[in-house]
N, C-alpha and C. Protein backbone atom coordinates (compact mmCIF):
# COMPACT_ATOMS: atom_id res chain seq x y z
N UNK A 1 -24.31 20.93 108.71
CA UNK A 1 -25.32 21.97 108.60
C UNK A 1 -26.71 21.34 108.62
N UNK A 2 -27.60 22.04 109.61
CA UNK A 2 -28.78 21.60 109.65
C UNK A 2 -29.97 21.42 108.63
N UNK A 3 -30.81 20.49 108.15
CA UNK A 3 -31.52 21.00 106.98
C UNK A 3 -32.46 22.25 107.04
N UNK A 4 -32.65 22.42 108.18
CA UNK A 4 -33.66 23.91 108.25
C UNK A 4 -32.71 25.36 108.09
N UNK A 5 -31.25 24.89 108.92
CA UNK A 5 -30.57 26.05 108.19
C UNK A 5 -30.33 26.24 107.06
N UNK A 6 -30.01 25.14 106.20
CA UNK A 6 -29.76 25.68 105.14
C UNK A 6 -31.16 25.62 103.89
N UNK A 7 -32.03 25.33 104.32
CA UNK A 7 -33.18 25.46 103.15
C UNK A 7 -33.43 27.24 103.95
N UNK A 8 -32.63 27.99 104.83
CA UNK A 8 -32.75 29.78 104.66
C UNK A 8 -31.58 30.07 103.88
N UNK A 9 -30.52 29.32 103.62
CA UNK A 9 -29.08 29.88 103.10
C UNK A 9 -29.40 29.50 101.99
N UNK A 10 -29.87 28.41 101.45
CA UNK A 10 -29.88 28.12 100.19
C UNK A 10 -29.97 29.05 99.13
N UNK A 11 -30.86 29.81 99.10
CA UNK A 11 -30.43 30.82 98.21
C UNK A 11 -29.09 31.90 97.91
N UNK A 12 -28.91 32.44 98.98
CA UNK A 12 -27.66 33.05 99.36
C UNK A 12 -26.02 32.38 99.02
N UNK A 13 -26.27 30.96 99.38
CA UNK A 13 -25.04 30.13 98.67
C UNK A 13 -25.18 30.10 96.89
N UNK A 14 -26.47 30.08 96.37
CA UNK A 14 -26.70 30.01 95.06
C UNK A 14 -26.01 31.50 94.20
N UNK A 15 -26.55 32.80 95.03
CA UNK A 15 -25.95 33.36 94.19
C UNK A 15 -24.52 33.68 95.17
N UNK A 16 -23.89 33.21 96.04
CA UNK A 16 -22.47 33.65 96.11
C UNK A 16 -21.71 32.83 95.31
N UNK A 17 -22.16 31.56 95.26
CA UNK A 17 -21.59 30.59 94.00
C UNK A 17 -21.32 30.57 92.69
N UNK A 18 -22.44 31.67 92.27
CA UNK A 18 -23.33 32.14 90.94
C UNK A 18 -21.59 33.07 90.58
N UNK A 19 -21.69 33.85 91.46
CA UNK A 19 -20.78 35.26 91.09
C UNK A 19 -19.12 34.37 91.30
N UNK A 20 -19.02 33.83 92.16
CA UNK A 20 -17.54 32.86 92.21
C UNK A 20 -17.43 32.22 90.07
N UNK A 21 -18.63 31.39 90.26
CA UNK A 21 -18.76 31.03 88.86
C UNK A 21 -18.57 31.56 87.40
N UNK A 22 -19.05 33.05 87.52
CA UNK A 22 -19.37 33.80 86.34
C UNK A 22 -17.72 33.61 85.43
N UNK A 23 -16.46 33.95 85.89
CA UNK A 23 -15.23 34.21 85.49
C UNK A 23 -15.19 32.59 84.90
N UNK A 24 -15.78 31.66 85.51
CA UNK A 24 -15.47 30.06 84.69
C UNK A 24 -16.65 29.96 83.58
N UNK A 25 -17.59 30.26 83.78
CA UNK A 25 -18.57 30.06 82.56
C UNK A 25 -18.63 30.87 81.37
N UNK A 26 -18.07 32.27 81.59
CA UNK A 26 -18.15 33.16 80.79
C UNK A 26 -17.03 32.57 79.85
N UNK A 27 -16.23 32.58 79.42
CA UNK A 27 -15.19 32.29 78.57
C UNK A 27 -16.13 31.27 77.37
N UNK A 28 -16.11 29.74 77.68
CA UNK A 28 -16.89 29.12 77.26
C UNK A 28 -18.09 29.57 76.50
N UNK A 29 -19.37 29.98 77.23
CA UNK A 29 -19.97 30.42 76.68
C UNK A 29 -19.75 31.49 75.81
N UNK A 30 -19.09 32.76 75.22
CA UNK A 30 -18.76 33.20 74.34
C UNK A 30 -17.95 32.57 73.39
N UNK A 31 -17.24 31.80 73.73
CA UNK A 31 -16.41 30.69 72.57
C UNK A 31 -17.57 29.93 71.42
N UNK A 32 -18.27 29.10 72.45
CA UNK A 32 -18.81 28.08 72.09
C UNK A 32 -20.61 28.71 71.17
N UNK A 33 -21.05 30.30 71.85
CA UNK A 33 -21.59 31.02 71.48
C UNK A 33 -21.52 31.72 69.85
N UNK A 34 -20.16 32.44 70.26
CA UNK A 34 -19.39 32.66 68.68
C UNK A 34 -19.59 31.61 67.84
N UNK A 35 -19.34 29.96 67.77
CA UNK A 35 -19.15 29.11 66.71
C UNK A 35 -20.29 28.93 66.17
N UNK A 36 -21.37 28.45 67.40
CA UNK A 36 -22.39 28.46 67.05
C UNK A 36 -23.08 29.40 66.13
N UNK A 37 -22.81 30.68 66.10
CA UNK A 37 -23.44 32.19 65.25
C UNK A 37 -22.65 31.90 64.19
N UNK A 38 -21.39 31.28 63.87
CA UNK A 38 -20.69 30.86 62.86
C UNK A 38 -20.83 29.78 61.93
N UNK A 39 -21.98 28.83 62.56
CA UNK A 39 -22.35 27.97 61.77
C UNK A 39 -23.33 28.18 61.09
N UNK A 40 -24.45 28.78 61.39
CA UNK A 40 -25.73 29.51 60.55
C UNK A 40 -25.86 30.77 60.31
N UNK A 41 -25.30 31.41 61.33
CA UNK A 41 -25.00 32.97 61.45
C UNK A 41 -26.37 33.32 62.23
N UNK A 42 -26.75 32.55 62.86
CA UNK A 42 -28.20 33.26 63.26
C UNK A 42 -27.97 33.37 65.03
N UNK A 43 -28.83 33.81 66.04
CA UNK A 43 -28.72 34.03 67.81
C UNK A 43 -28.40 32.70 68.47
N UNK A 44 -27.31 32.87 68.65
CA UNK A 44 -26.68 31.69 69.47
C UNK A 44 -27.73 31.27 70.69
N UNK A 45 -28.57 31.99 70.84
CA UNK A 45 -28.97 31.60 72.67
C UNK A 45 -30.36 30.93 72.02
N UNK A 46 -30.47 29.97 72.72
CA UNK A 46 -32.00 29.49 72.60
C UNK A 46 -32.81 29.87 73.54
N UNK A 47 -34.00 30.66 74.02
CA UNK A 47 -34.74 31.25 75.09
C UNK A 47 -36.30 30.32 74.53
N UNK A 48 -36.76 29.47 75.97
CA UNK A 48 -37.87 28.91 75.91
C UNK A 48 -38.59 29.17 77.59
N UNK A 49 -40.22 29.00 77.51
CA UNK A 49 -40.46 29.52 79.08
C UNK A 49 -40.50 27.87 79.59
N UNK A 50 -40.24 27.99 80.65
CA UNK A 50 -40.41 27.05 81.37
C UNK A 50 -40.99 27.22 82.80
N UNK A 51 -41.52 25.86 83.67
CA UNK A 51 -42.02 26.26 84.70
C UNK A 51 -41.29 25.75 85.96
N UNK A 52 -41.41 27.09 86.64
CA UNK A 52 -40.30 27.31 87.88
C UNK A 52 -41.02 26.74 89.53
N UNK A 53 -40.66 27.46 90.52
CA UNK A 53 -40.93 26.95 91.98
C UNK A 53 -42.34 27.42 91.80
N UNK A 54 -43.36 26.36 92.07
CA UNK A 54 -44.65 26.85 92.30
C UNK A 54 -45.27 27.21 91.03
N UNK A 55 -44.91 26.69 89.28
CA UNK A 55 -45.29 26.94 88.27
C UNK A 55 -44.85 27.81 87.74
N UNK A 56 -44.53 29.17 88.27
CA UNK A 56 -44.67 30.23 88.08
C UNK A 56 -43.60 30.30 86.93
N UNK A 57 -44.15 30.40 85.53
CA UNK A 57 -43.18 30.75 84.60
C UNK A 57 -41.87 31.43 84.31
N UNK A 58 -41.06 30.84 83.55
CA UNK A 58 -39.62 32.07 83.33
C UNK A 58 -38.98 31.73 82.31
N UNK A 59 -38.36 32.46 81.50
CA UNK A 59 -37.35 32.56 79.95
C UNK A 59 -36.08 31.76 80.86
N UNK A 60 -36.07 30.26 80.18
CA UNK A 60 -34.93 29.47 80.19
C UNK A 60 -34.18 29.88 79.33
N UNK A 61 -32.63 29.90 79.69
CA UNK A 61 -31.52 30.33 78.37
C UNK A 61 -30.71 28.90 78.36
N UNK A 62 -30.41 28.86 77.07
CA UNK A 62 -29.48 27.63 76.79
C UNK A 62 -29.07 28.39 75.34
N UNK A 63 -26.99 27.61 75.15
CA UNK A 63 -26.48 27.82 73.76
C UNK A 63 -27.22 26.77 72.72
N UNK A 64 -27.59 27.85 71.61
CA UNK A 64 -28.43 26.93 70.97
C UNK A 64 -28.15 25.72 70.08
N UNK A 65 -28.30 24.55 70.54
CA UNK A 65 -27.61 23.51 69.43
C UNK A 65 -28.45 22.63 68.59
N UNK A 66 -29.42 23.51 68.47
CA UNK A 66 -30.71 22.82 66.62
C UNK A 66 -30.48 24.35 65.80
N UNK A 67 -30.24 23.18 64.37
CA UNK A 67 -30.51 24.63 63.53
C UNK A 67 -32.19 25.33 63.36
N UNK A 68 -32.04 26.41 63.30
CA UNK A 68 -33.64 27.33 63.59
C UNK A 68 -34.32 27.05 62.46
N UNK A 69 -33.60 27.06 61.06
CA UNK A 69 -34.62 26.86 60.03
C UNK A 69 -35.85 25.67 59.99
N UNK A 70 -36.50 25.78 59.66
CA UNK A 70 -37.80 24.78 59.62
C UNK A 70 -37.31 23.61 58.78
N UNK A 71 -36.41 23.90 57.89
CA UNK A 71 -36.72 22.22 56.37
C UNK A 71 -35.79 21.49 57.33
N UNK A 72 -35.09 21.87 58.48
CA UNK A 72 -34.09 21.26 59.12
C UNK A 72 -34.86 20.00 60.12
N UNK A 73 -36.37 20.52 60.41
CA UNK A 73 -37.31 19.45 61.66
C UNK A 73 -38.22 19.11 60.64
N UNK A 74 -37.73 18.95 59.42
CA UNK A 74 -39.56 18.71 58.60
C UNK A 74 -39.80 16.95 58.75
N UNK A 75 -38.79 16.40 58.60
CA UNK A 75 -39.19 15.23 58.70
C UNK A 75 -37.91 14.26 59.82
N UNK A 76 -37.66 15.21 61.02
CA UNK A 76 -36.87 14.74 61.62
C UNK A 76 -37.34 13.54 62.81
N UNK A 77 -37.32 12.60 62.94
CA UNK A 77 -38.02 11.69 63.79
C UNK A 77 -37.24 11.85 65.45
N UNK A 78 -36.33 11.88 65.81
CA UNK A 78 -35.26 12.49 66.47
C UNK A 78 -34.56 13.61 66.63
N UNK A 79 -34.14 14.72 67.71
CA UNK A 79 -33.51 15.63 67.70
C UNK A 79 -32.00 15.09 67.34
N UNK A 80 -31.44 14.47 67.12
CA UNK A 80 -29.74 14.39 66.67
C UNK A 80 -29.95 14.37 65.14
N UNK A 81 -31.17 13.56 64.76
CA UNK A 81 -31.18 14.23 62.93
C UNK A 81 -31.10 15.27 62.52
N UNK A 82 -31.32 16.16 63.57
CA UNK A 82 -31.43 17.85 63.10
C UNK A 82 -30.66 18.86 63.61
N UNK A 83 -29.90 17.97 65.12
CA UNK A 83 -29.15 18.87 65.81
C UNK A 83 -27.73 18.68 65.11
N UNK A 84 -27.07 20.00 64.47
CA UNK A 84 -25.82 19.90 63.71
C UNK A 84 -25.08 18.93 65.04
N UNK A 85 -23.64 18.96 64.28
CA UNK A 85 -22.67 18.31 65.01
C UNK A 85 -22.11 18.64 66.03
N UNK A 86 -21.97 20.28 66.29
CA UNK A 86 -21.06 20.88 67.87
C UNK A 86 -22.49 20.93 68.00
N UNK A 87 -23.58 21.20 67.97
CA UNK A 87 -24.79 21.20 68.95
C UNK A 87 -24.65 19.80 69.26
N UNK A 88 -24.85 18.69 69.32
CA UNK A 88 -24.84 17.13 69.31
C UNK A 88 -23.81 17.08 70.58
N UNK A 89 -22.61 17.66 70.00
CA UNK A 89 -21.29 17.45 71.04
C UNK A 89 -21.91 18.14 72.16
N UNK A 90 -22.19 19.69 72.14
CA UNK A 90 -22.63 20.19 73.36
C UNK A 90 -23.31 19.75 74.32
N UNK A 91 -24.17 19.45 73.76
CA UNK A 91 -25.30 18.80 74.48
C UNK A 91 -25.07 17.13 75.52
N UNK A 92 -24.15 16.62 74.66
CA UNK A 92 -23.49 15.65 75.31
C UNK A 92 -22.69 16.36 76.75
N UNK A 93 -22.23 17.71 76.61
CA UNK A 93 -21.55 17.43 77.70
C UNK A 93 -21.90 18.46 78.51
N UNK A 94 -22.98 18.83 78.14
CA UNK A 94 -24.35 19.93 79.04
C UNK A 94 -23.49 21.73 78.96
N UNK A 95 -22.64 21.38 78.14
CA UNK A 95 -22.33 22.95 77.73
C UNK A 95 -23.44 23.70 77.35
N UNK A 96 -24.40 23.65 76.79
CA UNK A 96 -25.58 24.02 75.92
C UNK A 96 -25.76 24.75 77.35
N UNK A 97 -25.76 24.62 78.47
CA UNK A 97 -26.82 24.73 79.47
C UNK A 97 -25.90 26.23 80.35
N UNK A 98 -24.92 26.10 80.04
CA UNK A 98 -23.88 27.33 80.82
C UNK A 98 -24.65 28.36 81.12
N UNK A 99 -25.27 29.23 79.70
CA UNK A 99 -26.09 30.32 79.98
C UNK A 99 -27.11 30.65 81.34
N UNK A 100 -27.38 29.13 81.62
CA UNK A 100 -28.61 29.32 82.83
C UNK A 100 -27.66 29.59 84.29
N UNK A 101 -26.29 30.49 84.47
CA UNK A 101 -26.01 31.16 85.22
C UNK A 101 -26.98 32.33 85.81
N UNK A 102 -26.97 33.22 84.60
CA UNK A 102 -28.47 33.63 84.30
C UNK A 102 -29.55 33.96 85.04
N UNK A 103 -29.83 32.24 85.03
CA UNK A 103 -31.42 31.97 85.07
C UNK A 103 -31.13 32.03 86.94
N UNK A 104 -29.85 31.68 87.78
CA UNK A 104 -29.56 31.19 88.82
C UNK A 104 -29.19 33.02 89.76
N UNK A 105 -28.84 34.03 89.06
CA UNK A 105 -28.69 34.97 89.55
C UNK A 105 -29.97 35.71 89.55
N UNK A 106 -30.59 35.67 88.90
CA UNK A 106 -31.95 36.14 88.84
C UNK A 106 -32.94 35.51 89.96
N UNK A 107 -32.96 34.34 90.10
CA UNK A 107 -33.36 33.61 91.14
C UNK A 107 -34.56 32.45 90.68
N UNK A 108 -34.47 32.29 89.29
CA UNK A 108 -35.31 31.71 88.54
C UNK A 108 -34.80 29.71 88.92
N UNK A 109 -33.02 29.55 89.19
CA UNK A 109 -33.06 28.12 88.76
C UNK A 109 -32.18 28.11 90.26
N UNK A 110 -32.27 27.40 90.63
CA UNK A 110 -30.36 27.07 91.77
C UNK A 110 -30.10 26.31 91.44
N UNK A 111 -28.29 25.90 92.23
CA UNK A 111 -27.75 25.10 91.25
C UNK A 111 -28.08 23.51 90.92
N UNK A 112 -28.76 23.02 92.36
CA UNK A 112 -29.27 21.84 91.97
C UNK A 112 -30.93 21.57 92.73
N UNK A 113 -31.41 21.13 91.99
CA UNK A 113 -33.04 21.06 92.05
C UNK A 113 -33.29 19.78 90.60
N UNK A 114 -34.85 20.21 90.86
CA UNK A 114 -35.29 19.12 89.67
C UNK A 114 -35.26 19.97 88.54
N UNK A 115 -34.92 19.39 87.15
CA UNK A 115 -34.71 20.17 86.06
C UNK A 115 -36.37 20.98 85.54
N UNK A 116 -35.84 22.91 85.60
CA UNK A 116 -37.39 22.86 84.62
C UNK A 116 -37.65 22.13 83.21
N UNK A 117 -39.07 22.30 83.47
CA UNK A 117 -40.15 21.41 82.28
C UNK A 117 -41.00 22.36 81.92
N UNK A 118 -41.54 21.76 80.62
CA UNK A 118 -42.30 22.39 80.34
C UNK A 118 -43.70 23.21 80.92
N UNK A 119 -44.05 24.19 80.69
CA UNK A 119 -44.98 25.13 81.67
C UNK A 119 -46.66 23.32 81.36
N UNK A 120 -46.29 23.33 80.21
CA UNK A 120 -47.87 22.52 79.60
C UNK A 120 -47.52 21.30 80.03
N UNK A 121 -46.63 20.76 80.95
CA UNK A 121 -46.95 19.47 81.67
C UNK A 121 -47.27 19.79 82.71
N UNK A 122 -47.56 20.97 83.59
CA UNK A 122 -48.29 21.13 84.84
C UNK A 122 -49.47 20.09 85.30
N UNK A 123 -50.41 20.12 84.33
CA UNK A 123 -51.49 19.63 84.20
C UNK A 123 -51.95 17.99 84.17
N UNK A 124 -50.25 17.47 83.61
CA UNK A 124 -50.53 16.20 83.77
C UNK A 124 -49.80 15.61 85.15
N UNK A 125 -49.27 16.36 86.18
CA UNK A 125 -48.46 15.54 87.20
C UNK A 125 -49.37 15.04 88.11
N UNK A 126 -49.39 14.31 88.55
CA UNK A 126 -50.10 13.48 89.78
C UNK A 126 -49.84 14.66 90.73
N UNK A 127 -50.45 14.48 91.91
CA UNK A 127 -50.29 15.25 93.12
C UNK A 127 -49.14 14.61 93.58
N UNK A 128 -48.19 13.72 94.15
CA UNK A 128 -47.28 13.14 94.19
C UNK A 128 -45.74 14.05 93.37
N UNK A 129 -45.92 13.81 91.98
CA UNK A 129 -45.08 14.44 90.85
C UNK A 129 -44.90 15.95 91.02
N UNK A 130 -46.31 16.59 91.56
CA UNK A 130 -46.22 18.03 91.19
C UNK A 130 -45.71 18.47 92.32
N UNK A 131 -44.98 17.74 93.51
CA UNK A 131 -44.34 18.11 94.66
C UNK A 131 -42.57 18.78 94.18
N UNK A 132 -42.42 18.39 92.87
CA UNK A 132 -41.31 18.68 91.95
C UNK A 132 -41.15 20.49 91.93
N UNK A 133 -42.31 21.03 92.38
CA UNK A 133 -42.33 22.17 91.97
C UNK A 133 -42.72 22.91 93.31
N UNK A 134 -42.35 22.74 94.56
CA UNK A 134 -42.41 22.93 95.90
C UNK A 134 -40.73 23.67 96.09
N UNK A 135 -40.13 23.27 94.98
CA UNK A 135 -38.56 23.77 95.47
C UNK A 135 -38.12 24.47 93.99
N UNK A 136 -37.18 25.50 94.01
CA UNK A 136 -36.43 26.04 92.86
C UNK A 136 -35.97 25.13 92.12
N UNK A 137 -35.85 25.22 90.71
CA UNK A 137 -35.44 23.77 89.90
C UNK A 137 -33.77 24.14 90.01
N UNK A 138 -33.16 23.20 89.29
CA UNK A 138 -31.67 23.51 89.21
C UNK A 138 -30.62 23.40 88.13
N UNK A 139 -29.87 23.58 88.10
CA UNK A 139 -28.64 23.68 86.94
C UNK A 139 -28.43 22.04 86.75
N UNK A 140 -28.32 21.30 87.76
CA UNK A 140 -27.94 20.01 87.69
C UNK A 140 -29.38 19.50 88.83
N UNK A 141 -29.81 17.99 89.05
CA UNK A 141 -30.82 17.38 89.85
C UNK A 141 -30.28 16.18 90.23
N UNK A 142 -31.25 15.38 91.22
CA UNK A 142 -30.46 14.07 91.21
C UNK A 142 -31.42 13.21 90.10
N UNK A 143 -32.20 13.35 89.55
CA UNK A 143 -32.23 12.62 87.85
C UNK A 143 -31.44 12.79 87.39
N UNK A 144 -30.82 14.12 86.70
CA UNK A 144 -29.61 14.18 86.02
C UNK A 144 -28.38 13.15 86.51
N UNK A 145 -28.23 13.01 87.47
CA UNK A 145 -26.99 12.18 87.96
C UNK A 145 -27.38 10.98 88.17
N UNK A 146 -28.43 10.38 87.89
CA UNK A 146 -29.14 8.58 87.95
C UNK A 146 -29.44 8.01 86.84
N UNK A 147 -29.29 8.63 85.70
CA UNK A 147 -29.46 8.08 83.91
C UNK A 147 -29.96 9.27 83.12
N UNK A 148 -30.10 10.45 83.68
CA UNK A 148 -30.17 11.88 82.67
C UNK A 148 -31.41 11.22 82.00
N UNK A 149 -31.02 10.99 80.63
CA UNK A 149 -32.49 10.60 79.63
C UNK A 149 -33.52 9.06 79.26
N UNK A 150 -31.85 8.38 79.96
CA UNK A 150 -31.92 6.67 79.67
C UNK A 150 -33.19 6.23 81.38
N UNK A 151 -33.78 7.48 82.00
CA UNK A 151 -34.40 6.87 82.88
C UNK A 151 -35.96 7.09 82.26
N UNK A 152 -36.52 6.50 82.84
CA UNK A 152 -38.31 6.94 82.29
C UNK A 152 -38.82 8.32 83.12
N UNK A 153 -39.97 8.90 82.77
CA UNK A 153 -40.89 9.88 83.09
C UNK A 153 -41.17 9.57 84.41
N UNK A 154 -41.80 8.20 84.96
CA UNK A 154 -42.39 8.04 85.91
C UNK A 154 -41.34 8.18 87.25
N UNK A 155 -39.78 7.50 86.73
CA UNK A 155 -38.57 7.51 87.47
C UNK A 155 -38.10 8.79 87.72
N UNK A 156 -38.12 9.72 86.83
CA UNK A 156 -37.53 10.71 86.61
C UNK A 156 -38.45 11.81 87.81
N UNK A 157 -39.76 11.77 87.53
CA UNK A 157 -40.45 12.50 88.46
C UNK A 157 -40.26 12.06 89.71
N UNK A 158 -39.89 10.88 89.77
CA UNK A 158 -40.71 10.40 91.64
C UNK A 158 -39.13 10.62 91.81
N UNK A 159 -37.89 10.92 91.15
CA UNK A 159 -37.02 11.35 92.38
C UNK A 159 -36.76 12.77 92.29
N UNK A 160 -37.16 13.20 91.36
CA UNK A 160 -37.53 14.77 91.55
C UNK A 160 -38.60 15.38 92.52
N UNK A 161 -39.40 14.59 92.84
CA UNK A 161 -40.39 14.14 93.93
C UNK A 161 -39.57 14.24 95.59
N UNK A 162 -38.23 13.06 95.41
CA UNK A 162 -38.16 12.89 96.60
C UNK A 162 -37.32 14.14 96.44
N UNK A 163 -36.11 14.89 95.95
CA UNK A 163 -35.69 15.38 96.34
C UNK A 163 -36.43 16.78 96.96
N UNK A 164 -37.34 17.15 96.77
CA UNK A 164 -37.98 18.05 96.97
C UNK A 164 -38.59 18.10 98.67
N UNK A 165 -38.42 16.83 99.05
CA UNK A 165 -39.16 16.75 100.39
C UNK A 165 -37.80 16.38 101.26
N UNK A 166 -36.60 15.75 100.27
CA UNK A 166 -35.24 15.42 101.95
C UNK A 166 -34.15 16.51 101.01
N UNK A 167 -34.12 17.43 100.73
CA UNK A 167 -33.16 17.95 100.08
C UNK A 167 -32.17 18.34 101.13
N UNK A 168 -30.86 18.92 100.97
CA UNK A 168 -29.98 19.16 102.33
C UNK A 168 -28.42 19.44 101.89
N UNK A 169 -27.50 19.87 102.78
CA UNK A 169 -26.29 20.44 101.76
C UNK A 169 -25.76 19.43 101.65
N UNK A 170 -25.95 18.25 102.74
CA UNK A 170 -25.34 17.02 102.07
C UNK A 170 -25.26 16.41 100.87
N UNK A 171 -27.06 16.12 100.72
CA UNK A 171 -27.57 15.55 99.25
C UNK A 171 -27.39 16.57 97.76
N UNK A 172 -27.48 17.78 98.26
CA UNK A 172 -26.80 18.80 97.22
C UNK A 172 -25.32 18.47 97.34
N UNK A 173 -24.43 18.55 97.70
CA UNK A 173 -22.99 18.48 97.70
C UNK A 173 -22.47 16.74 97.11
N UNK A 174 -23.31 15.76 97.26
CA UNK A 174 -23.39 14.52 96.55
C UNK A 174 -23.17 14.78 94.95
N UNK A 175 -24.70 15.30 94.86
CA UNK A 175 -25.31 15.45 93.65
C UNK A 175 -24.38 16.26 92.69
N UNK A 176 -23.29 17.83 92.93
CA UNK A 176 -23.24 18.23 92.21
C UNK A 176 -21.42 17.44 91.94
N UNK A 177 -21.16 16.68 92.98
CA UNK A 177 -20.47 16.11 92.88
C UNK A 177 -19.90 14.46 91.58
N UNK A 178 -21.38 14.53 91.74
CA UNK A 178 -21.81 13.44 90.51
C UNK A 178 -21.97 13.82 89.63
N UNK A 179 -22.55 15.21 89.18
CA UNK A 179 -22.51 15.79 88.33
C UNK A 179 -21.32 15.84 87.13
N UNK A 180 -20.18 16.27 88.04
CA UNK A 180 -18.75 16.26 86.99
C UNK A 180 -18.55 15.04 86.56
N UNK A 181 -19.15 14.30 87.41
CA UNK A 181 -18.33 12.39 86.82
C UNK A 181 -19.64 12.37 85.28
N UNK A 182 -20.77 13.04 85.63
CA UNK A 182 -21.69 12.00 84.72
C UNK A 182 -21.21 13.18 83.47
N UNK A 183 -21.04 14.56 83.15
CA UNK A 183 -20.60 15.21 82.41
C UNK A 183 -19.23 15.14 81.94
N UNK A 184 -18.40 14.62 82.64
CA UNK A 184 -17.40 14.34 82.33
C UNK A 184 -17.12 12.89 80.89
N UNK A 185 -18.02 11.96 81.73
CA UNK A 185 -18.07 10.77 81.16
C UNK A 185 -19.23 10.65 79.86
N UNK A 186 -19.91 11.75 80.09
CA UNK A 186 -21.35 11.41 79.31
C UNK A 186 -22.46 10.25 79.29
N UNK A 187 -22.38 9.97 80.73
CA UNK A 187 -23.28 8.98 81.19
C UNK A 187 -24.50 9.36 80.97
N UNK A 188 -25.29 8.72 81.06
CA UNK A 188 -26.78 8.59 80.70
C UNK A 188 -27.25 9.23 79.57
N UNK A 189 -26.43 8.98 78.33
CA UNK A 189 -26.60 9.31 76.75
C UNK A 189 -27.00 7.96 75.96
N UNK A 190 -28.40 8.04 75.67
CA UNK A 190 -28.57 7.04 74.49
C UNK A 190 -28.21 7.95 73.55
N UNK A 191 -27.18 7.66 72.48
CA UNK A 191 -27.08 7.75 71.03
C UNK A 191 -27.18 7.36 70.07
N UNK A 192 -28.10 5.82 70.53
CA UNK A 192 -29.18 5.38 69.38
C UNK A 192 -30.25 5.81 69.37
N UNK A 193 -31.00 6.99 69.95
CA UNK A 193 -31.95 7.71 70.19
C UNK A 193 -31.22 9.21 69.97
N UNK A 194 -32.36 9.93 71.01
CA UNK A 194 -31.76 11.45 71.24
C UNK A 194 -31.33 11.84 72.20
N UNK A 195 -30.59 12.46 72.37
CA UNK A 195 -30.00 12.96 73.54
C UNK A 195 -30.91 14.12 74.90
N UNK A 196 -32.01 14.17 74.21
CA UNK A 196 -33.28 14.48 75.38
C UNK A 196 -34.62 13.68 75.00
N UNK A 197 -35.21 13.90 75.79
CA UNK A 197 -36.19 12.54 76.37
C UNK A 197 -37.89 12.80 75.22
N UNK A 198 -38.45 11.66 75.15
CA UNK A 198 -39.89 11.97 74.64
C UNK A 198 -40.91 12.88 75.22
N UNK A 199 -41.64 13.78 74.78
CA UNK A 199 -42.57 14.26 75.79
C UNK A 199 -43.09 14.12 76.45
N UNK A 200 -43.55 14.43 77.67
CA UNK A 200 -44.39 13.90 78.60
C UNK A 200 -45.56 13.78 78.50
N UNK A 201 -46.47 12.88 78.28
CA UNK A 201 -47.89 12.56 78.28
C UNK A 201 -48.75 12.39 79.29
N UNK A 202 -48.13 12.53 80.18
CA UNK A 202 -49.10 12.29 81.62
C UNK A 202 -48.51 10.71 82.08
N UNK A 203 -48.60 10.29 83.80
CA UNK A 203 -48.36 9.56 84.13
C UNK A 203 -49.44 8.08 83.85
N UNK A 204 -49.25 7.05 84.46
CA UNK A 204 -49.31 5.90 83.61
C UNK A 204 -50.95 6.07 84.75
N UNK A 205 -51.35 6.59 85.74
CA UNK A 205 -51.84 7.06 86.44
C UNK A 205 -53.25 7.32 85.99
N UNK A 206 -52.97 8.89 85.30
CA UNK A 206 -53.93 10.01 84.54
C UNK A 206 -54.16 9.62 83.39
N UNK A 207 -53.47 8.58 82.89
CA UNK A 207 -53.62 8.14 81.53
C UNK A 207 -54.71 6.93 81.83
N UNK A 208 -55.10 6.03 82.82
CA UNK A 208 -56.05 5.62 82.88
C UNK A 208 -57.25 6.11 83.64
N UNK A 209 -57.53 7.39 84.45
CA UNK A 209 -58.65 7.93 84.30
C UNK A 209 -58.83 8.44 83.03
């Protein structure tokens, strides 16, 4: 398949995939939903905005795996100090993330792109970096499948970078292919750290103007 054909199908495969999908994700997510409401008793779903193709904001869904109360982050230096134990597990094996079916029928995420970020790092990407946001983000990226958290900011963008300019059903069909091995295995988990990354401060770039 040609890359110009399919950057017109691309969407169209996203949600015929989306609806093939729903009967495998749904189960899970109400399981893993339920326990979660069973451990604090409070809304299983975590909803944060994030920024989509071209900035343009949208309500990310993920199962929520930090407890909500406040004395729980008061002096947490790390998210695994605070994230209970099946949140910890989840997150290891990107269950947390099921809900953003969701985000993919709506037309907010497809299945593989660069992961959304926060709306308030717009501002710090290089012109280079902010090419990340030229394409729909995705359920899975090829960062996710090259060290997930164990890579740096600067790494993490510039191949969210490239994928945005050679993307193709090939390099998608790679990627989500790697996907099961690195979720499967839980590759690119430091667990002497946290299991998601430091904030972004701007590149090494913008930080010296």
């Amino acid at each position: 398949m040609s890359r110009l054909i399919y950057k017109k199908i691309k969407r169209l495969l996203d949600i015929f995939c989306a609806i093939l999908a729903i009967p495998f994700f749904l189960p899970p997510i109400c399981i893993f939903g339920f326990l979660v409401f069973c451990s604090d008793f409070s809304n299983p779903i975590y909803i944060s905005r994030r920024a989509g193709k071209s900035g343009k904001k949208f309500n990310f869904y993920k199962l929520r795996t930090m407890h909500p109360r406040p004395k729980f982050h008061e002096k947490a230096k790390y998210d695994y100090l605070y994230n209970f134990k099946l949140g910890r597990w989840m997150r290891s094996f990107s269950i947390d993330e099921l809900p953003q079916i969701w985000n993919i029928i709506k037309g907010d995420l497809s299945f593989v792109g660069p992961r959304p970020l926060l709306p308030e790092y717009l501002p710090l990407y290089t012109d280079e970096q902010y090419k990340r946001n030229n394409v729909r983000p995705g359920l899975t990226g090829l960062a996710q499948v090259k060290g997930r958290n164990l890579l740096s900011w600067e790494k993490r963008l510039s191949l969210d970078s490239w994928y945005s300019t050679n993307y193709s059903f090939v390099v998608d069909f790679k990627i989500i292919l790697k996907t099961f091995f690195v979720v499967l295995t839980r590759k690119g988990i430091n667990f002497n750290k946290s299991i998601t990354m430091e904030p972004f401060k701007g590149s090494s770039e913008i930080q010296k103007d």
